[in-house]
Protein backbone atom coordinates (compact mmCIF):
# COMPACT_ATOMS: atom_id res chain seq x y z
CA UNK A 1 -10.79 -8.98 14.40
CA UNK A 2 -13.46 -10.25 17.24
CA UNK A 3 -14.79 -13.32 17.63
CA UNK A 4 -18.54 -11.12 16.55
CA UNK A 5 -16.84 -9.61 13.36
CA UNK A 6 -15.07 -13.32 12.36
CA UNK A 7 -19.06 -15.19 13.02
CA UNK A 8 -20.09 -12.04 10.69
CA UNK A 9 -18.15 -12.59 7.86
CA UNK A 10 -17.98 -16.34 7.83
CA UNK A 11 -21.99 -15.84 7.46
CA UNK A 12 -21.30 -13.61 4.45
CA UNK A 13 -19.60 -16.00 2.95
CA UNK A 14 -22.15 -18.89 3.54
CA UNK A 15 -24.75 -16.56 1.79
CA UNK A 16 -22.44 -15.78 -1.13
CA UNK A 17 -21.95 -19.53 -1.31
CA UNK A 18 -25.65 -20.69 -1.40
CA UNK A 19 -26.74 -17.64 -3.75
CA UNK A 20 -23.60 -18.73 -6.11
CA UNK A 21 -24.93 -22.71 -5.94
CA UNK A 22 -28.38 -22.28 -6.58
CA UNK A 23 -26.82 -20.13 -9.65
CA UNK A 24 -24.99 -23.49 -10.65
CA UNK A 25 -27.51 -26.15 -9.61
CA UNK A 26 -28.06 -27.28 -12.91
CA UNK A 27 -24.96 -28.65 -13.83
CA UNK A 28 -23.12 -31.85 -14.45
CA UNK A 29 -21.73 -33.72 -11.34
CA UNK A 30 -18.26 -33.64 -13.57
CA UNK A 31 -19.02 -29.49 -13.79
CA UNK A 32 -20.21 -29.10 -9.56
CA UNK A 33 -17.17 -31.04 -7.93
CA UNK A 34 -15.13 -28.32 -10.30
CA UNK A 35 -17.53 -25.49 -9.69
CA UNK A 36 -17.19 -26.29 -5.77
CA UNK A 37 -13.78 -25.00 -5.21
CA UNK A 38 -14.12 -21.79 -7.21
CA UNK A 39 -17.68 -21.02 -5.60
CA UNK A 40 -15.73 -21.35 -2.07
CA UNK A 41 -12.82 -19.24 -3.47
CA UNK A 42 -15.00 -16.72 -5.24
CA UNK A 43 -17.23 -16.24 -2.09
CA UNK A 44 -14.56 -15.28 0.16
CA UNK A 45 -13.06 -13.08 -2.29
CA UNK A 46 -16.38 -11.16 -2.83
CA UNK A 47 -16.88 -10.33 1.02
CA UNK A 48 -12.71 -9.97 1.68
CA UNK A 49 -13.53 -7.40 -1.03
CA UNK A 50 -16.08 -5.74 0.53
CA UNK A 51 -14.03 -5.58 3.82
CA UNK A 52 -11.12 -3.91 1.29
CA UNK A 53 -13.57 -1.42 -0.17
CA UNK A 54 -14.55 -0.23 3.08
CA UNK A 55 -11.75 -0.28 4.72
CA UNK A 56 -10.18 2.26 2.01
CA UNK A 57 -13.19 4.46 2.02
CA UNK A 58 -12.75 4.72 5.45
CA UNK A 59 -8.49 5.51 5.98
CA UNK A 60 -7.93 6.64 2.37
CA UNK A 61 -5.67 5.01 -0.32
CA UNK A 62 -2.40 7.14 1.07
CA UNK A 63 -0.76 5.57 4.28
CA UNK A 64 1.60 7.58 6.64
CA UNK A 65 4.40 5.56 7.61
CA UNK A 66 6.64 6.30 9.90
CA UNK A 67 10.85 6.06 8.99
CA UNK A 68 12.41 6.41 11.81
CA UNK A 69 12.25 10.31 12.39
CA UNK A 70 9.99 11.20 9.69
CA UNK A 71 7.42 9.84 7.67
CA UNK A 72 6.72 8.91 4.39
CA UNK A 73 3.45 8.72 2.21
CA UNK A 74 2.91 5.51 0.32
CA UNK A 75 -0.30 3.60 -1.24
CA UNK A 76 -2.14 1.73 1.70
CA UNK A 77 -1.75 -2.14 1.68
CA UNK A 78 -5.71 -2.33 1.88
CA UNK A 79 -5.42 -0.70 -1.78
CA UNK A 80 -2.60 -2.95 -2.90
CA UNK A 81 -4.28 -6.28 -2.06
CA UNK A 82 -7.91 -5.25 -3.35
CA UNK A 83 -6.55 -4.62 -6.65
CA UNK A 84 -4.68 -7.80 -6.59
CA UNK A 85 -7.46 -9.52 -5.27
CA UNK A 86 -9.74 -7.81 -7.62
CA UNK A 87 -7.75 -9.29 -9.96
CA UNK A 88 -7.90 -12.77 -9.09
CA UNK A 89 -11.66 -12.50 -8.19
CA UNK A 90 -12.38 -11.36 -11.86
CA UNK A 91 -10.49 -14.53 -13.30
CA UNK A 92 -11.99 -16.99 -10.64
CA UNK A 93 -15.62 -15.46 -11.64
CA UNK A 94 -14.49 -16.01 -15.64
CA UNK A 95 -13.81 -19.65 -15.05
CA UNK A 96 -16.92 -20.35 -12.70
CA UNK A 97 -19.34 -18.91 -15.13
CA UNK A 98 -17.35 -20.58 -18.21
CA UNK A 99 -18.95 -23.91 -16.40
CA UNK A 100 -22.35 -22.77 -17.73
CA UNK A 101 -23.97 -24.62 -20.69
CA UNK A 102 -23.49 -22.07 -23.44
CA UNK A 103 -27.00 -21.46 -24.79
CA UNK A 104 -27.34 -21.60 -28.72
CA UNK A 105 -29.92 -18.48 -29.24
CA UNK A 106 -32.48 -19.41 -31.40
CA UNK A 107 -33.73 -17.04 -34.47
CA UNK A 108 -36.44 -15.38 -33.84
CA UNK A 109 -39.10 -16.35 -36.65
CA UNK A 110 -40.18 -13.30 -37.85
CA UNK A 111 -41.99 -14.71 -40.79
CA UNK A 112 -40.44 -13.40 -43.60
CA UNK A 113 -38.96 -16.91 -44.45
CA UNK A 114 -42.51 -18.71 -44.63
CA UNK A 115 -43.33 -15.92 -46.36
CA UNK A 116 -41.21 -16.08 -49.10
CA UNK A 117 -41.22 -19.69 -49.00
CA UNK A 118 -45.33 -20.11 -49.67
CA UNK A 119 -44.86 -17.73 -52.22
């Protein structure tokens, strides 16, 4: 990877990691310092993932590989990691967002209830 394509991706990241904070601004300091480490975790799994993804749409999911005088076919690494990674970004994403305040919904009045109860 070149020095361009590393500055490139360590500026994805810093985007994914501002548009995931401003998502989580609002909570506790208790909830940030946890939501911290799995924001920095999540964001370079998102654009690792990205990198994956095109990577395989570019070479395929097969990968010829040579064994000594022939060759075999097997699954490409780039489509063994992204589903493990894929994985592991799903649970880290679970556990960020189960930081949120859960919101109670309130009932929407439709006015049935006064209406009954003036009666």
């Amino acid at each position: 990877m070149s020095n361009k394509e590393i500055i490139g991706r360590e500026k994805e990241i810093k985007k994914e990691i501002n548009r995931l904070k401003r998502l989580f601004k609002e909570l506790d300091k208790n909830k940030q310092s946890a939501a911290e480490g799995l924001i920095q975790e999540v964001s370079f799994m998102r654009v690792t993932l990205k990198d994956l993804k095109e990577d395989i749409n570019k070479n395929g999911v097969i990968d010829e590989m040579e064994q000594g005088e022939y060759t075999i076919l097997r699954e490409s690494p780039a489509v063994k990691t992204y589903n493990t990674m894929v994985q592991r970004y799903t649970t880290a994403c679970k556990e960020l967002y189960n930081l949120l305040p859960k919101d109670v919904p309130k009932p929407v009045d439709d006015g049935f209830e006064s209406f009954v109860m003036n009666k």
